[in-house]
Protein backbone atom coordinates (compact mmCIF):
# COMPACT_ATOMS: atom_id res chain seq x y z
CA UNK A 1 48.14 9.95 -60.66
CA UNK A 2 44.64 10.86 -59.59
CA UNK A 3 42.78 9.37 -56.81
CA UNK A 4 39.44 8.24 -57.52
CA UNK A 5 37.44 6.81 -54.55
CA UNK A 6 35.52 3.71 -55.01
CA UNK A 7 32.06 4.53 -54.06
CA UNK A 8 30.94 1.22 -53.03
CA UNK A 9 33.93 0.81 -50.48
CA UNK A 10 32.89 4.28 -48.71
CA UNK A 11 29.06 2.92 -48.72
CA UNK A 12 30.30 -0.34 -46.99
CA UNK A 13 32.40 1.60 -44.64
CA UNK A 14 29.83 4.48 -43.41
CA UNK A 15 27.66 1.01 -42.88
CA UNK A 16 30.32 -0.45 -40.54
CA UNK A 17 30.49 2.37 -38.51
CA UNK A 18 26.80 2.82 -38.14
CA UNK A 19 26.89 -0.46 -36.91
CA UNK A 20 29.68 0.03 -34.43
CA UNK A 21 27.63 3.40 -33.15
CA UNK A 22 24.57 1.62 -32.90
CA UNK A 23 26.04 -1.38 -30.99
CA UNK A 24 27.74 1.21 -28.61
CA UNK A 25 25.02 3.49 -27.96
CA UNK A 26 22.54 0.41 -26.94
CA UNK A 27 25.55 -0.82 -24.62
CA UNK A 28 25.09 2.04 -23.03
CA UNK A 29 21.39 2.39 -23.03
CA UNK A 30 19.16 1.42 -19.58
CA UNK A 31 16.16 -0.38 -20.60
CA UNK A 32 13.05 1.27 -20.24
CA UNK A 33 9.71 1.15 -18.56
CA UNK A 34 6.35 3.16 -18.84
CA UNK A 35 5.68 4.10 -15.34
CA UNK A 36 3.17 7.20 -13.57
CA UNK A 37 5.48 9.95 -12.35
CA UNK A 38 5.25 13.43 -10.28
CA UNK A 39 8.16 15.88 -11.29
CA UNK A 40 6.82 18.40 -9.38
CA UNK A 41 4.33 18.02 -5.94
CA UNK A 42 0.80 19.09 -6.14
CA UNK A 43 -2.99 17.40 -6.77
CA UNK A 44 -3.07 14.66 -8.74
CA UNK A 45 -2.97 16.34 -12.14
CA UNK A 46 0.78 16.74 -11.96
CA UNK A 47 0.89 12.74 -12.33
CA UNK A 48 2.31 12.11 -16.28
CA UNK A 49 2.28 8.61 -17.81
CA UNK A 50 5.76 8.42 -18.42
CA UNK A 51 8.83 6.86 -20.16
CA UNK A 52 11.58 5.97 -17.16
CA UNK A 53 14.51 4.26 -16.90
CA UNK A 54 13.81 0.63 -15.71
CA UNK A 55 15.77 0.15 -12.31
CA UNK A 56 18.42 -2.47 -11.32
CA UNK A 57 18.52 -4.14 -8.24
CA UNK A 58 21.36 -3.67 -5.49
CA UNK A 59 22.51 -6.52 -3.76
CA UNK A 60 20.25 -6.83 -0.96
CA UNK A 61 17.15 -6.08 -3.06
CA UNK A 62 15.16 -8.16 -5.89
CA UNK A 63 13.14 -6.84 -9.31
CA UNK A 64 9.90 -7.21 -9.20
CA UNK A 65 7.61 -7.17 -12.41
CA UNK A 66 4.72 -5.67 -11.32
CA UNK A 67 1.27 -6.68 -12.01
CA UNK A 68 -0.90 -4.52 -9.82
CA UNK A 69 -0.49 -1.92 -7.38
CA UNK A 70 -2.43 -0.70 -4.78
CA UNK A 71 -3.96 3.49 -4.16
CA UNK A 72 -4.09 4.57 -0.88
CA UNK A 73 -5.87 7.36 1.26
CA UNK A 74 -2.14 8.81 2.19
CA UNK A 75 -0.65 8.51 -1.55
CA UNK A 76 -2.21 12.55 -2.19
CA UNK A 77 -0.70 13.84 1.02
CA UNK A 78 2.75 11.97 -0.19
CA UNK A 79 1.68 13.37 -3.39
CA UNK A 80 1.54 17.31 -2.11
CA UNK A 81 4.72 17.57 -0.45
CA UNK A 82 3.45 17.95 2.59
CA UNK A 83 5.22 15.20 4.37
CA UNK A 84 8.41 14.89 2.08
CA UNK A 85 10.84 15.69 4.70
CA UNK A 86 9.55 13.29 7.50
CA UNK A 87 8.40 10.79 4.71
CA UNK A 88 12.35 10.89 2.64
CA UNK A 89 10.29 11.26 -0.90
CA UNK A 90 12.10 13.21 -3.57
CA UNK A 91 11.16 14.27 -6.82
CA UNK A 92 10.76 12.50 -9.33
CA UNK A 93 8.37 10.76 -7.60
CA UNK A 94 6.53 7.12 -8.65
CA UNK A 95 4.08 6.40 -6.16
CA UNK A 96 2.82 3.12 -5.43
CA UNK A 97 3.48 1.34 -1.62
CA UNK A 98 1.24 -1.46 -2.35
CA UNK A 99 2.46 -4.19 -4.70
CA UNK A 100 2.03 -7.47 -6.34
CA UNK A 101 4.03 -9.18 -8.40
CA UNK A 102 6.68 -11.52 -10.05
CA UNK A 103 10.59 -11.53 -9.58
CA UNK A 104 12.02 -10.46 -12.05
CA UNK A 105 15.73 -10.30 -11.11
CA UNK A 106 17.74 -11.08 -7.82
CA UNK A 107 20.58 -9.11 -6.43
CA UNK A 108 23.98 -10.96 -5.17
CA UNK A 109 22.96 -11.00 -1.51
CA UNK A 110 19.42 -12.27 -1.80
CA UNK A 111 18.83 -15.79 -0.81
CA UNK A 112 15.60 -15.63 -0.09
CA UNK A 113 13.79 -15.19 -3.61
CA UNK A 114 14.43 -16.12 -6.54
CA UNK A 115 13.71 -14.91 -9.95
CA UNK A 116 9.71 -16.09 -10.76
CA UNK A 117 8.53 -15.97 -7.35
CA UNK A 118 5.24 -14.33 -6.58
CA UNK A 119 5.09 -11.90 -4.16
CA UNK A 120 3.45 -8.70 -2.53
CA UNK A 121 4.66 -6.05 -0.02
CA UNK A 122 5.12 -2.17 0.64
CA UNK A 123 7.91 -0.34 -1.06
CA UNK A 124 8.94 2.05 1.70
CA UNK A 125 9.51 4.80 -1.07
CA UNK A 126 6.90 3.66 -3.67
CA UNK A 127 7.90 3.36 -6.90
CA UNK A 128 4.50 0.54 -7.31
CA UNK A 129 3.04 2.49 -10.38
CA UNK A 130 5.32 1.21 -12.58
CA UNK A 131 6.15 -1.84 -14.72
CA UNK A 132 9.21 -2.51 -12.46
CA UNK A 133 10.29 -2.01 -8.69
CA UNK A 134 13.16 -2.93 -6.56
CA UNK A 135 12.15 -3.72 -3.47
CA UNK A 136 14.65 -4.64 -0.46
CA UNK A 137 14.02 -8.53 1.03
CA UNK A 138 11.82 -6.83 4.26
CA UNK A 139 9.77 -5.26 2.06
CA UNK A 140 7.83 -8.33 0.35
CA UNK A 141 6.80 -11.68 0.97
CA UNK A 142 5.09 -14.57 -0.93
CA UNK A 143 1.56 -13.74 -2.35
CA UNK A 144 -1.12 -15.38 -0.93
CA UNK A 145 -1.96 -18.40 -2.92
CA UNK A 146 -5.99 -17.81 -2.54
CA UNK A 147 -5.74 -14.88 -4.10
CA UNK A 148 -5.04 -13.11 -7.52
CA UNK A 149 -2.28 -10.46 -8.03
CA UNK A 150 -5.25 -7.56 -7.75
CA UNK A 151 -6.38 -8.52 -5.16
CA UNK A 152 -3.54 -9.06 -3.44
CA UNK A 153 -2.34 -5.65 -4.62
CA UNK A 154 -5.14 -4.00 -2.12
CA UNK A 155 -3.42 -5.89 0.78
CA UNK A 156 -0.11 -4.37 2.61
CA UNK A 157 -0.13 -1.35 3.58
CA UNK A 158 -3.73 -1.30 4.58
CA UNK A 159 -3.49 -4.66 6.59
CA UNK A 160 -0.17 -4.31 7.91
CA UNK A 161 -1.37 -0.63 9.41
CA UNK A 162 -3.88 -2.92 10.99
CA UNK A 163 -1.90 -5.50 12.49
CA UNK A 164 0.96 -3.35 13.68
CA UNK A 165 -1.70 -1.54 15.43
CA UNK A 166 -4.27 -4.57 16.39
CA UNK A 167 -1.19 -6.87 17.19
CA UNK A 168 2.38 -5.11 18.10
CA UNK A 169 0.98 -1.66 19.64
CA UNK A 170 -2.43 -2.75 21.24
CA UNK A 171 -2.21 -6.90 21.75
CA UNK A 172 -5.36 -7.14 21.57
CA UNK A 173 -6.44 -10.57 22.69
CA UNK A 174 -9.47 -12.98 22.75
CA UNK A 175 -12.23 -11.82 25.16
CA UNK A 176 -11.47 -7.65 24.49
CA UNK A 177 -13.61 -5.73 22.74
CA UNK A 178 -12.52 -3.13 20.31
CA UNK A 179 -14.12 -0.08 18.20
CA UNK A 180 -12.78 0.66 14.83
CA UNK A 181 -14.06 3.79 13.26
CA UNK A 182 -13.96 3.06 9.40
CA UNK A 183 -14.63 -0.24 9.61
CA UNK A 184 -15.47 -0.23 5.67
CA UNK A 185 -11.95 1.70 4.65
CA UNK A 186 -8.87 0.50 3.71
CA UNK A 187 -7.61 0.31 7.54
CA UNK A 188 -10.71 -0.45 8.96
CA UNK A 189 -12.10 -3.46 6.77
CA UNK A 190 -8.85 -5.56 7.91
CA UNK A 191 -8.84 -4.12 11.12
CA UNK A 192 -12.37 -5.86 11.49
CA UNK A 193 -11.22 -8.89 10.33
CA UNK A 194 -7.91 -8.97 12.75
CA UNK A 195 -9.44 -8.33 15.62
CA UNK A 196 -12.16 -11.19 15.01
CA UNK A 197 -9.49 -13.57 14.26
CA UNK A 198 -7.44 -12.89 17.56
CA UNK A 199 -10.64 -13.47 19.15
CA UNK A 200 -12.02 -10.08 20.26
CA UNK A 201 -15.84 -8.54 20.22
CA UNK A 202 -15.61 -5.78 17.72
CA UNK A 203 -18.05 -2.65 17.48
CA UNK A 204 -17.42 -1.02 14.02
CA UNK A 205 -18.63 2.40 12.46
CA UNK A 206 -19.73 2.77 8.65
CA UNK A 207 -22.06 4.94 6.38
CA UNK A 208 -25.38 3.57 5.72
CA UNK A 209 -24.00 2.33 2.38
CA UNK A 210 -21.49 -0.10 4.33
CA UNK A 211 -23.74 -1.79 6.97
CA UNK A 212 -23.87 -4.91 4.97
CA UNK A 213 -19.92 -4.76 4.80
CA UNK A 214 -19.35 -4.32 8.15
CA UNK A 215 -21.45 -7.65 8.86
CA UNK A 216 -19.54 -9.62 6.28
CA UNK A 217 -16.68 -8.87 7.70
CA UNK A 218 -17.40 -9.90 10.73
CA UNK A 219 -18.11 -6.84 13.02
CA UNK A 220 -20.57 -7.81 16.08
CA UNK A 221 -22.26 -4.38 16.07
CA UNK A 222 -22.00 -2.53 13.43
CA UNK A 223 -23.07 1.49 13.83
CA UNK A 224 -23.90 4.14 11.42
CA UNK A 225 -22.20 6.81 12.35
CA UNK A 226 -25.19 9.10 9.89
CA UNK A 227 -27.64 7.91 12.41
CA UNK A 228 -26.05 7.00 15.43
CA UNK A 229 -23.64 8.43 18.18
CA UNK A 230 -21.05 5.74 18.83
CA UNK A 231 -20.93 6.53 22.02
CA UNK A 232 -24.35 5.68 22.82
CA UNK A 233 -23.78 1.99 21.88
CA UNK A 234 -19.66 1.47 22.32
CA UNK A 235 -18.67 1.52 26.30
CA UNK A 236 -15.88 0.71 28.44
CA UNK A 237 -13.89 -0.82 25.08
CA UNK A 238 -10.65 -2.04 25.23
CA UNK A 239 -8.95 -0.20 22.52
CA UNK A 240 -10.22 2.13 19.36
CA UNK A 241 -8.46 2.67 16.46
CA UNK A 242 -9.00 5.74 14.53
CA UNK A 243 -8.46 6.55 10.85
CA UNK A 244 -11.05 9.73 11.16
CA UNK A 245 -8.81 12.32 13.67
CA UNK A 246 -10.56 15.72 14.57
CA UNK A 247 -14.08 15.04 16.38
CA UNK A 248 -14.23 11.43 16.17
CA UNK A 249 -10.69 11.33 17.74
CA UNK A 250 -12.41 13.23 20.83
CA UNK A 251 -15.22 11.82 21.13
CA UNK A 252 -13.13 8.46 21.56
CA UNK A 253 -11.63 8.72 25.09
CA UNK A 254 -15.01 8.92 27.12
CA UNK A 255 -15.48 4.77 25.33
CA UNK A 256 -12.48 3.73 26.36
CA UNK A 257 -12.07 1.44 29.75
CA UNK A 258 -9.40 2.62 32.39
CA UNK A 259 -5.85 0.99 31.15
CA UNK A 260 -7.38 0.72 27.38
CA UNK A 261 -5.90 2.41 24.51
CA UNK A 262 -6.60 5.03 21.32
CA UNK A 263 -4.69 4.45 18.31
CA UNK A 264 -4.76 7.42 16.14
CA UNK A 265 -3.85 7.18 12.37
CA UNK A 266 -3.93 10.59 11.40
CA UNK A 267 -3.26 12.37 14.75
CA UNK A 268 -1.35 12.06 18.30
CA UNK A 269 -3.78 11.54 20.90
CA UNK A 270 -4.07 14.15 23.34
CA UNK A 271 -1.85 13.51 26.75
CA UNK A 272 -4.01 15.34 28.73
CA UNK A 273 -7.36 13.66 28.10
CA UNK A 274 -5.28 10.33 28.27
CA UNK A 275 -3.99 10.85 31.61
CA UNK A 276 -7.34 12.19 32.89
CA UNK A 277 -9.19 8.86 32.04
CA UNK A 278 -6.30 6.70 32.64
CA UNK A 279 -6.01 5.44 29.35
CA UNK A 280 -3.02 4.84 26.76
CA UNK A 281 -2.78 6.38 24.04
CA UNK A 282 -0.61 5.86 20.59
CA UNK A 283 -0.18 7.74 16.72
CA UNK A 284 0.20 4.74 14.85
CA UNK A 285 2.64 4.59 11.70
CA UNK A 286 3.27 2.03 9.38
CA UNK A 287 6.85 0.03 8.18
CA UNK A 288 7.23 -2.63 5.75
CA UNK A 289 7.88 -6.01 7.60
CA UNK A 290 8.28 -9.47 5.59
CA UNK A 291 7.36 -11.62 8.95
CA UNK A 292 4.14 -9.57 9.34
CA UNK A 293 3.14 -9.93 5.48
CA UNK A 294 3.82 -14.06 5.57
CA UNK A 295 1.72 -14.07 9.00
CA UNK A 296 -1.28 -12.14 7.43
CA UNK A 297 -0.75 -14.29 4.48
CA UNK A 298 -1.43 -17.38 6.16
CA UNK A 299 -4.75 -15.97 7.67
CA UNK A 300 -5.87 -15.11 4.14
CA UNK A 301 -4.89 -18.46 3.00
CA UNK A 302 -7.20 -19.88 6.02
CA UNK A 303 -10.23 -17.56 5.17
CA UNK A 304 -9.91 -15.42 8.05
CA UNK A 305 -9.32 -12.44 6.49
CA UNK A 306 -10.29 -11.22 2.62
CA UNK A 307 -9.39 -8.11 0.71
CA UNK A 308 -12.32 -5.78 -0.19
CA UNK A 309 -11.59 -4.73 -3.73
CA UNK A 310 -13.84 -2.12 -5.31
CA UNK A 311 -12.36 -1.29 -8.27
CA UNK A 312 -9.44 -2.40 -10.64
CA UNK A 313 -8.34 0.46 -12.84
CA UNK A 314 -6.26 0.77 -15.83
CA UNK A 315 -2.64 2.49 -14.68
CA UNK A 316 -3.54 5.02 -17.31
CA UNK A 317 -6.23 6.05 -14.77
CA UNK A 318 -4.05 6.99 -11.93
CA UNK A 319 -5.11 10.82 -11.40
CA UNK A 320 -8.76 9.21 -11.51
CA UNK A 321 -7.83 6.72 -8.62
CA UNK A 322 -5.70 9.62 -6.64
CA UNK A 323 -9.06 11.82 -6.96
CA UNK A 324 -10.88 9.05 -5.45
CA UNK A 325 -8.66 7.94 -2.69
CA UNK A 326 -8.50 12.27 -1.46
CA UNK A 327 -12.05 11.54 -0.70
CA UNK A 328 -11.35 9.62 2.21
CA UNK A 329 -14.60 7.51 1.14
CA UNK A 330 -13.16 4.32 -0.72
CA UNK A 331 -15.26 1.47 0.20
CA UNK A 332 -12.06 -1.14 0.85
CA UNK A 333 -9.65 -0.13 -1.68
CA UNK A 334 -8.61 0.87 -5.49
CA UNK A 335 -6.40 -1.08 -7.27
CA UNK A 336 -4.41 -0.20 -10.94
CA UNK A 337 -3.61 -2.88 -12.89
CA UNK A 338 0.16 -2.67 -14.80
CA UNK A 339 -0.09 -5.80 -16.49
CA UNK A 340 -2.17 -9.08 -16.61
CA UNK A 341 -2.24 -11.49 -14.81
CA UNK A 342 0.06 -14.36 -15.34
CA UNK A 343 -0.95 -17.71 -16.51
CA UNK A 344 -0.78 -20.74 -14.62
């Protein structure tokens, strides 16, 4: 006897196992994210809007949703390669250390947050110009409440460069006068602000174009450096922080009182010029710290300091923002927006 197959059982059974396939294969499946990536290190042009795999939080860290992240003068030299080894970057890269946010997802260990918390912080590795981050619980810290997720995007890394500087490195304290070269860049405009709200005299340097910021921010004299030598108008200073290196860094120790200090953000200040004038000297670096973010969040909360936001980009317009911030010339800072902000 012949065997003829019944056509509409083989149709219901091919069906069946699509279905099991499908089920299986989206098991195994990460979710995804869109996210700006480097596979390769080089000027901004090798950044590609991309389709990633979203990550999951370890046990010590949380997920963070991200709704704007910060661009930074250093993110091009990150970008290049030139720092990889000392930095621990490895390709592919997402850059990104500024962030702001909403917790997404909590790992075991984390007691701290909890999943719809807003926060902001520095991602040690980046990973900001994306829809999602994990972040580890030193890394972030409640938003300030005064201000929106942009704006508090352009915060951490710039002001906690400042602090750790102003604060752990110089302790600077009321009655001390200080020069910050800068005093309108991403550093510089919180540095301003810091020092005036631990109670020191501050001398700033700007462009022409920033006189008018440097005065809203607070600086007591404010010096355009186009115009004017800063050494004709800053003497016997207590400290000087320097994002400029190279000349300006040189001109610097001949300000600087006997038993002051140079902080150097791009270079190590020279030992012999340092023990010649009797003066400290110090390259400063940067780490993530939760205690520092809450304390600089409670001086934005009280008005004492402000973010100076010039522009909030679409993240499609990363390489745009990376060409900007390789011009060392950012009034304040850039900021690229991932997603809007959340109601209520």
């Amino acid at each position: 006897m012949k065997f003829v197959p019944d056509h509409r059982l083989l149709a219901f059974l091919v069906q069946v196992g699509l279905a099991f396939a499908v089920h299986f294969v989206r098991a195994d499946e990460k979710p995804m994210m869109k996210a700006v990536v480097a596979h390769e290190y080089g000027a901004p042009e090798v950044l590609k809007f991309d389709e990633v795999p979203r990550p999951e939080p370890k046990e010590d860290e949380v997920l963070v949703r991200v709704i704007a992240s910060g661009v930074n003068p250093a993110d091009p030299l990150t970008l290049s390669g030139k720092y990889a080894r000392e930095f621990g970057t490895h390709l592919p890269l997402i850059p990104g250390y500024d962030i702001a946010g909403v917790v997404e997802k909590t790992g075991a260990k984390m007691t701290n947050l909890k999943a719809g918390d807003a926060v902001y912080g520095y991602p040690t590795f980046g990973g900001g110009w994306a829809e999602y981050v994990t972040v580890k619980q030193w890394e972030v810290a409640a938003k300030p409440k005064t201000l929106n997720f942009a704006e508090a995007a352009a915060v951490p890394m710039g002001a906690l460069t400042a602090w750790q500087a102003l604060v752990d490195t110089a302790q600077l304290h009321p009655g001390q006068t200080i020069l910050v070269h800068g005093g309108s860049g991403g550093v510089g405009s919180f540095a301003v602000q810091i020092a005036k709200a631990r109670g020191a005299r501050v001398i700033a340097t700007a462009s022409t174009a920033n006189q008018d910021l440097l005065k809203q921010l607070g600086a007591d004299v404010a010096i355009d450096y186009t115009k004017t030598r800063f050494e004709d108008v800053a003497k016997d200073v207590d400290a000087v922080l320097d994002p400029v290196g190279k000349e300006t860094l040189a001109r610097s120790y001949g300000v600087v009182k006997k038993g002051g200090i140079v902080m150097s953000l791009v270079a190590r200040p020279d030992p012999v010029e340092l023990e010649k004038r009797g003066i400290r000297g110090a390259a400063i670096s940067v780490h993530p710290d939760a205690e520092d973010l809450a304390e600089i969040a409670r001086l934005i909360d009280a008005g004492k300091i402000k973010p100076v936001v010039t522009e909030v980009l679409p993240l499609s317009e990363a390489i745009a923002a990376q060409r900007q911030a390789e011009t060392h010339h950012t009034r304040g800072k850039l900021v690229l927006r991932i997603a809007n902000e959340p109601k209520g």
